[in-house]
PDB file of N, CA and C in Angstrom:
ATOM      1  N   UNK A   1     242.469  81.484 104.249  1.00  0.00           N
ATOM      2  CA  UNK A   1     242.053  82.647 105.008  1.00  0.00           C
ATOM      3  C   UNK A   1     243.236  83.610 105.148  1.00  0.00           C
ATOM      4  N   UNK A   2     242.793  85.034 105.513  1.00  0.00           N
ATOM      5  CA  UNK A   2     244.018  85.847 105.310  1.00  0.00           C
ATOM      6  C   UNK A   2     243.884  86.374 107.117  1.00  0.00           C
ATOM      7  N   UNK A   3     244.963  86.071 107.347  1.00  0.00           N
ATOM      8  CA  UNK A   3     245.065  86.820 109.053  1.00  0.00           C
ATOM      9  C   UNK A   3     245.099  87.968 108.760  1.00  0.00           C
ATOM     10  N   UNK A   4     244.564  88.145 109.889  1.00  0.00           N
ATOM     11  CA  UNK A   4     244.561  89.886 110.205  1.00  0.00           C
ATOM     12  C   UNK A   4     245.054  90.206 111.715  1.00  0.00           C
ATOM     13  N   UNK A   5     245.793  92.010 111.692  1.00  0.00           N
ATOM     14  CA  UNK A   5     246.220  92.060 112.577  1.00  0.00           C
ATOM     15  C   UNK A   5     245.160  93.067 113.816  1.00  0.00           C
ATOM     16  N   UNK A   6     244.868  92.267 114.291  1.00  0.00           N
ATOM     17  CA  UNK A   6     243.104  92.469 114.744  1.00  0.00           C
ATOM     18  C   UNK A   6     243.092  91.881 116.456  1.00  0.00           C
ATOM     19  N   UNK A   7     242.643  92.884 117.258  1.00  0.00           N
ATOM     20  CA  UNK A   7     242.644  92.149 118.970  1.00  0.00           C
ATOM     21  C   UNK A   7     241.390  90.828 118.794  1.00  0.00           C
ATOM     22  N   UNK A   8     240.223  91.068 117.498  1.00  0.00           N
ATOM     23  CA  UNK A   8     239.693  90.080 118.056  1.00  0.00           C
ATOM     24  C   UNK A   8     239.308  89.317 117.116  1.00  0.00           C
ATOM     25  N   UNK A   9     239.428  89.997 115.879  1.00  0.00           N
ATOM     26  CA  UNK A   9     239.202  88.703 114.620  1.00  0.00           C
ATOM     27  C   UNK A   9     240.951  88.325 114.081  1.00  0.00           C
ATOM     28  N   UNK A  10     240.994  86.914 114.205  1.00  0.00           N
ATOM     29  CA  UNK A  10     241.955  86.390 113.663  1.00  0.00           C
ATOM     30  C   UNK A  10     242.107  86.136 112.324  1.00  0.00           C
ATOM     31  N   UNK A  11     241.111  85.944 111.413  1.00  0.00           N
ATOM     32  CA  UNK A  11     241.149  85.701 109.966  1.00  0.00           C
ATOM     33  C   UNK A  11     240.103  86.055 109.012  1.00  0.00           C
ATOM     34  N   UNK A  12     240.126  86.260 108.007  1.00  0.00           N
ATOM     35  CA  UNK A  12     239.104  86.631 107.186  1.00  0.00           C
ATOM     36  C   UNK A  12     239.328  85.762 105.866  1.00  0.00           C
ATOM     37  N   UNK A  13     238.155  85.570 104.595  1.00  0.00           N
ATOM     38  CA  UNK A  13     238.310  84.546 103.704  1.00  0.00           C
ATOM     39  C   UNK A  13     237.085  85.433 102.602  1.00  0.00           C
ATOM     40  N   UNK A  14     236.834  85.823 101.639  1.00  0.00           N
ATOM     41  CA  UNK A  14     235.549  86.010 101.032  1.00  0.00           C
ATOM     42  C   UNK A  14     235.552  85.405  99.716  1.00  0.00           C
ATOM     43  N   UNK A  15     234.354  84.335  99.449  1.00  0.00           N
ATOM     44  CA  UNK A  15     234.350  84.332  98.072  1.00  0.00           C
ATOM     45  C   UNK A  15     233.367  85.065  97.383  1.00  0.00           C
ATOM     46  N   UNK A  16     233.564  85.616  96.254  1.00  0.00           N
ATOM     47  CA  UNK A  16     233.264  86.747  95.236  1.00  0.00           C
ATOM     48  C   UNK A  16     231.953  85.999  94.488  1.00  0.00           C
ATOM     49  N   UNK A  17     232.096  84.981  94.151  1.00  0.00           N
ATOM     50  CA  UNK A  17     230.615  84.109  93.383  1.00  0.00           C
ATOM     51  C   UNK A  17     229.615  83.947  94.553  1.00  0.00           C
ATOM     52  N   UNK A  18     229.436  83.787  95.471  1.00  0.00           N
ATOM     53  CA  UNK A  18     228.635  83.339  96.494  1.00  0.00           C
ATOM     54  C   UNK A  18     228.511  84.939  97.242  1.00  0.00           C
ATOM     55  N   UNK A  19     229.484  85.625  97.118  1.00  0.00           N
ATOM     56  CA  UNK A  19     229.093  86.866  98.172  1.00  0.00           C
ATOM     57  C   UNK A  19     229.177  86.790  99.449  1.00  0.00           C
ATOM     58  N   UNK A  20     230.200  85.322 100.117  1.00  0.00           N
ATOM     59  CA  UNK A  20     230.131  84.922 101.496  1.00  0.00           C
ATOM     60  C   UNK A  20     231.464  85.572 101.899  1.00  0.00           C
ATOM     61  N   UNK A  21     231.590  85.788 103.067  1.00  0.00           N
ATOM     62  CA  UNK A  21     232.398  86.348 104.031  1.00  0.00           C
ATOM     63  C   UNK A  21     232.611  85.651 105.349  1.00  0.00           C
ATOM     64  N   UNK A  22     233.635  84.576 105.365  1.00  0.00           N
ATOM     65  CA  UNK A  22     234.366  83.917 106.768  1.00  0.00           C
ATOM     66  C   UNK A  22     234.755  84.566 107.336  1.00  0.00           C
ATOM     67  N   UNK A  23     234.562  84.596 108.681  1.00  0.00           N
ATOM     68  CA  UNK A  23     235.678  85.608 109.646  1.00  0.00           C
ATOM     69  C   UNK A  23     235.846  84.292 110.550  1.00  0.00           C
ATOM     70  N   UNK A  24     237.263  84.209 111.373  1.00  0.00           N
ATOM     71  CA  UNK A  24     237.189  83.411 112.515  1.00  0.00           C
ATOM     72  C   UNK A  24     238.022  84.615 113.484  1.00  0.00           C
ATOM     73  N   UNK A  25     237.110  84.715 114.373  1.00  0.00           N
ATOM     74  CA  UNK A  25     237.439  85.345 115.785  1.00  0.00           C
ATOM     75  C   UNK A  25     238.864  85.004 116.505  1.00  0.00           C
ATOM     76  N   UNK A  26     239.122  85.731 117.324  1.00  0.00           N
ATOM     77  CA  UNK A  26     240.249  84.762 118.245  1.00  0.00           C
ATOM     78  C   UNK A  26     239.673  83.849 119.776  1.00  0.00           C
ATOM     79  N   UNK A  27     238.502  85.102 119.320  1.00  0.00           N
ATOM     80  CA  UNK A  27     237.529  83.863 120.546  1.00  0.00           C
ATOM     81  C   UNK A  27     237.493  81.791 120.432  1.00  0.00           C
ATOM     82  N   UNK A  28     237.712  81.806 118.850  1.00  0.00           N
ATOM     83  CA  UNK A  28     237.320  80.784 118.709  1.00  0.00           C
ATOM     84  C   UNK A  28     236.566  80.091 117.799  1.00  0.00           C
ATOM     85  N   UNK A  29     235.498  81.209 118.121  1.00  0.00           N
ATOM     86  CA  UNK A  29     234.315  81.924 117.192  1.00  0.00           C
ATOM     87  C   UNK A  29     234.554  81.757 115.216  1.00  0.00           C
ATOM     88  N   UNK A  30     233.786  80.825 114.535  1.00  0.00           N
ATOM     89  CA  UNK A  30     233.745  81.211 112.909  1.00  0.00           C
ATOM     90  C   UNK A  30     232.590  81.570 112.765  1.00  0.00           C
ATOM     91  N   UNK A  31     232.113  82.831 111.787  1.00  0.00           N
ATOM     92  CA  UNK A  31     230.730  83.152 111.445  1.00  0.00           C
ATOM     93  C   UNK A  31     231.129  83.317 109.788  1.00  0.00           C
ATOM     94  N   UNK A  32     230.001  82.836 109.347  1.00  0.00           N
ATOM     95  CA  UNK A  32     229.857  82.886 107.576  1.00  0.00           C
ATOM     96  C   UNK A  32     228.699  83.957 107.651  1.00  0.00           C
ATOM     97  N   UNK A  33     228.492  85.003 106.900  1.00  0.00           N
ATOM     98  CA  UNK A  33     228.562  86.253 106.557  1.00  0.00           C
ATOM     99  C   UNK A  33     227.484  86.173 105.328  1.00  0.00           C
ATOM    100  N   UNK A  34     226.522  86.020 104.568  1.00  0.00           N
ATOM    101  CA  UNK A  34     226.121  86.249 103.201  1.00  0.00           C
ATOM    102  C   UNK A  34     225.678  87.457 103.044  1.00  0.00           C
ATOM    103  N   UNK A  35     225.629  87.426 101.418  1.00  0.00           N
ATOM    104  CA  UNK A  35     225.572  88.452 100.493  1.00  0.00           C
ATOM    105  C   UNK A  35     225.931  89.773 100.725  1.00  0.00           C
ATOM    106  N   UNK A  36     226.876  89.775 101.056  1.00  0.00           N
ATOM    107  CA  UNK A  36     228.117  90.648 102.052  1.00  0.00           C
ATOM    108  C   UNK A  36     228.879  91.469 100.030  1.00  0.00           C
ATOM    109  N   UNK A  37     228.904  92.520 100.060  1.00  0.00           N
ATOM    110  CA  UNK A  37     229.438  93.147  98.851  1.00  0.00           C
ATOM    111  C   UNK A  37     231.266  92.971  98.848  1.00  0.00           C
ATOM    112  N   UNK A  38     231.687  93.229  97.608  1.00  0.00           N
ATOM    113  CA  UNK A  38     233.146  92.747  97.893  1.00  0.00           C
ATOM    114  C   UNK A  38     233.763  93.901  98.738  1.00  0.00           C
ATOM    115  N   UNK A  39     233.094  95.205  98.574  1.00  0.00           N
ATOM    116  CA  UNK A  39     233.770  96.810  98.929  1.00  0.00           C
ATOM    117  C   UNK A  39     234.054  96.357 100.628  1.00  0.00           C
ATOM    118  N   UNK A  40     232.932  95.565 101.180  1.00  0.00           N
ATOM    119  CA  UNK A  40     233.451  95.561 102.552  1.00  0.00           C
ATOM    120  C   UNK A  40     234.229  94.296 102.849  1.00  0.00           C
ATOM    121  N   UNK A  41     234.562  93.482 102.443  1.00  0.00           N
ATOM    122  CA  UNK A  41     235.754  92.168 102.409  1.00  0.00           C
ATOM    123  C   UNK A  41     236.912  93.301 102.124  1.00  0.00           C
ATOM    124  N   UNK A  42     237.111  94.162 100.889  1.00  0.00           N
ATOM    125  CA  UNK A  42     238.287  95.076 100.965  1.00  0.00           C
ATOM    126  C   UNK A  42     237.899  96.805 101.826  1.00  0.00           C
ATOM    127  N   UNK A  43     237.216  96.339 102.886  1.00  0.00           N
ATOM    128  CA  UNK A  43     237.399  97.631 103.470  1.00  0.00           C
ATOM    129  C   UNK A  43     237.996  96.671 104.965  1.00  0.00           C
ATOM    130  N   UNK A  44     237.188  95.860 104.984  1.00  0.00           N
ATOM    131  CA  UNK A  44     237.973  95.559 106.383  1.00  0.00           C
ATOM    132  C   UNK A  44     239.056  94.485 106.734  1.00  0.00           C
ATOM    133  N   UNK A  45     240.024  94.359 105.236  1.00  0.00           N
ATOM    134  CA  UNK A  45     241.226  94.284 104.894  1.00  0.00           C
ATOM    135  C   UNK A  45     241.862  95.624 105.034  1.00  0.00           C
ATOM    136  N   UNK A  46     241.343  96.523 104.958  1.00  0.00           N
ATOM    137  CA  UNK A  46     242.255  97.959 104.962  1.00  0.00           C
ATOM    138  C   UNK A  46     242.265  98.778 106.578  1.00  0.00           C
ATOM    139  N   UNK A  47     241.076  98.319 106.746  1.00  0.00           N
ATOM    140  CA  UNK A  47     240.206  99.145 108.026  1.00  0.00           C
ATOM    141  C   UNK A  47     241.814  99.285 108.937  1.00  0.00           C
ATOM    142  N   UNK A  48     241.846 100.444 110.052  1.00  0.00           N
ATOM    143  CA  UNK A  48     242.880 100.087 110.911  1.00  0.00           C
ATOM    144  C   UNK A  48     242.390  99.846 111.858  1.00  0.00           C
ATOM    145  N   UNK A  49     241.449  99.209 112.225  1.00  0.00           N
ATOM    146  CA  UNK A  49     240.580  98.547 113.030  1.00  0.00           C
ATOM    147  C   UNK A  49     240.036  97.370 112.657  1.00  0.00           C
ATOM    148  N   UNK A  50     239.778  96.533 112.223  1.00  0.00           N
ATOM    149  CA  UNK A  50     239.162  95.381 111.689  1.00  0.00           C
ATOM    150  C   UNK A  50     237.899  94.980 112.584  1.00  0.00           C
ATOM    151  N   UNK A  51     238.128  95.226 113.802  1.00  0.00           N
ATOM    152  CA  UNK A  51     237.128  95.056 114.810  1.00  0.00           C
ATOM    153  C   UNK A  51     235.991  96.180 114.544  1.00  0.00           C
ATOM    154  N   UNK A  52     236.503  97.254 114.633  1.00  0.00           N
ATOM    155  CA  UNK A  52     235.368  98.341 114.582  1.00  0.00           C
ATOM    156  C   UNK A  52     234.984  98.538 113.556  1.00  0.00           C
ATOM    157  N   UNK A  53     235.528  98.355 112.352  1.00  0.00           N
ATOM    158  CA  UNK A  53     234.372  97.576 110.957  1.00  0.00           C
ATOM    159  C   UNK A  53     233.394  96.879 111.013  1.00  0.00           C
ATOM    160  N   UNK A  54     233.843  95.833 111.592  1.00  0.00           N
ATOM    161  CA  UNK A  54     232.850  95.227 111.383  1.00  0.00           C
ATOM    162  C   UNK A  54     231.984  95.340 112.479  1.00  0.00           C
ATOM    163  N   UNK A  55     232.256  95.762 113.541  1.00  0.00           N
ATOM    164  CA  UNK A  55     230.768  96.522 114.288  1.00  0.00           C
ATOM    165  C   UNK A  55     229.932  97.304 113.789  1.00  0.00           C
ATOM    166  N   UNK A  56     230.642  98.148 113.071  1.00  0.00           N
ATOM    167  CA  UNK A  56     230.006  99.358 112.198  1.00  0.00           C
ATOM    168  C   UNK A  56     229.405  98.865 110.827  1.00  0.00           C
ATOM    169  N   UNK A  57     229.528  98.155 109.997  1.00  0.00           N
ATOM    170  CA  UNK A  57     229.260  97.719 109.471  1.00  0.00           C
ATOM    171  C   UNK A  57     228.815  96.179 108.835  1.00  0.00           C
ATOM    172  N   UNK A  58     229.067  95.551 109.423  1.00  0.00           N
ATOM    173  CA  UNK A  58     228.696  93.816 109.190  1.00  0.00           C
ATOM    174  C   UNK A  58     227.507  93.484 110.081  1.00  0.00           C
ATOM    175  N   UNK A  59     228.031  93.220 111.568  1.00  0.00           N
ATOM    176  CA  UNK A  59     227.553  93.380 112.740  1.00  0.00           C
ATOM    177  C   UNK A  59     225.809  93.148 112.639  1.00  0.00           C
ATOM    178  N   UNK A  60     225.290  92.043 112.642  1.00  0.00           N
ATOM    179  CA  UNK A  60     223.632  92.611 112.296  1.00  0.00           C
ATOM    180  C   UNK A  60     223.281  92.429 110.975  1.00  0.00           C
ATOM    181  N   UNK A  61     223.691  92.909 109.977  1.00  0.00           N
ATOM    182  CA  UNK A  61     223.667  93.380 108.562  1.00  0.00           C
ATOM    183  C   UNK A  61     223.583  92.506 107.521  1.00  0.00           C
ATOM    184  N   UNK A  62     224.641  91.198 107.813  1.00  0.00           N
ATOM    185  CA  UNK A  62     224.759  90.052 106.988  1.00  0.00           C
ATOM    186  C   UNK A  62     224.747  89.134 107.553  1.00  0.00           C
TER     187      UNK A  62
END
């Protein structure tokens, strides 16, 4: 998993064959993610928010 510097997700992981997306929270919290595109695994590696990515976009969605 790749840390991130994030108030509330601590890590992220995606594999590219499956289309899955790990996040583990700092809550505690792990959620697996499917058929999640790679553009948003490398957007919210970039995001300067990581949190508000994925509200905006994951959140619901996958």
């Amino acid at each position: 998993m790749i840390a991130l510097n994030s108030s509330c997700i601590s890590a992220v992981d995606y594999d590219p064959l499956t289309r899955k997306m790990y996040l583990r929270f700092r809550s505690g919290r792990s959620y697996t993610l499917r058929d999640v595109p790679e553009y948003h695994f490398n957007g919210l590696l970039n995001a300067s928010s990581p949190g508000s990515y994925f509200n905006a976009y994951l959140k619901g969605r996958y």
